[in-house]
Protein backbone atom coordinates (compact mmCIF):
# COMPACT_ATOMS: atom_id res chain seq x y z
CA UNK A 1 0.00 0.00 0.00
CA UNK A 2 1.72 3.22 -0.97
CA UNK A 3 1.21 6.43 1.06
CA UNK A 4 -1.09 8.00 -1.34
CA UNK A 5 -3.41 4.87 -1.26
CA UNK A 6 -2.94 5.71 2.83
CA UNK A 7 -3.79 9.16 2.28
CA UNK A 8 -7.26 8.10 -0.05
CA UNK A 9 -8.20 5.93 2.34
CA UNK A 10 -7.91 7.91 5.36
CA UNK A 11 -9.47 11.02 3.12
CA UNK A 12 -12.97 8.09 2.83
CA UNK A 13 -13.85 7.63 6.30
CA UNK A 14 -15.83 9.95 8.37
CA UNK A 15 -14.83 12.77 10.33
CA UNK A 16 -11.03 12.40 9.22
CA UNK A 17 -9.01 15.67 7.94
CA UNK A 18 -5.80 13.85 6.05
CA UNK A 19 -3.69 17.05 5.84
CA UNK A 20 -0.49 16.89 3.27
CA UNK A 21 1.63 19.95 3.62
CA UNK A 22 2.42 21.95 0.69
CA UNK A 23 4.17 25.30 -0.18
CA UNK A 24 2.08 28.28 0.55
CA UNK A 25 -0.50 26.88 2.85
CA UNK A 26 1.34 27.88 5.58
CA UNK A 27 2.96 25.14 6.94
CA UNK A 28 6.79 25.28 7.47
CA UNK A 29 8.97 24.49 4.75
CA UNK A 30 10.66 21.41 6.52
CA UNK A 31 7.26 19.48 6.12
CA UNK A 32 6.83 20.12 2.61
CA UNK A 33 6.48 16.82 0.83
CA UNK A 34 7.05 14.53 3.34
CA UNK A 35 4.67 11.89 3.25
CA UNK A 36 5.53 9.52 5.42
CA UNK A 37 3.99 6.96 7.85
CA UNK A 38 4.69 5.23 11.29
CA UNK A 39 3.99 1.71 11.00
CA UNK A 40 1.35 1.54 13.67
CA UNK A 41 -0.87 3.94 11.25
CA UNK A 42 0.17 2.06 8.24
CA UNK A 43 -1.12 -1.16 9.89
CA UNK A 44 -4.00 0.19 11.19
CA UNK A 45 -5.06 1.22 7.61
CA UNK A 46 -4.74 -2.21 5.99
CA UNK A 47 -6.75 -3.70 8.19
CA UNK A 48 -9.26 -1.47 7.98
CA UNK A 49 -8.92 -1.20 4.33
CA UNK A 50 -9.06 -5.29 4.16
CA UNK A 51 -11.80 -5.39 6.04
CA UNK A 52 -14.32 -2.77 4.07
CA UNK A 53 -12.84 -5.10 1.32
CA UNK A 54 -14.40 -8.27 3.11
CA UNK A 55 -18.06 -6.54 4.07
């Protein structure tokens, strides 16, 4: 699962804001781009994914 298929899932369920920094919305440059992970949210997103697969 890449972290755009991460992103498009989290962006599908209710009541989530995925926010990506970018320039000029504000955020500092340093986060720019950066678009990665932990594992614990990476894991928690394929199950969740596999499961709405399943049902």
């Amino acid at each position: 699962m890449t972290i755009d298929e991460i992103i498009g899932f989290m962006q599908g369920l209710d009541g989530v804001l995925a926010v990506t920094p970018a320039p000029g919305d504000g955020s500092p440059e340093i986060s720019w781009g950066t678009r990665s992970s932990p594992t614990p949210l990476t894991e928690l997103c394929r199950r969740r994914a596999s499961r709405s697969r399943r049902s």
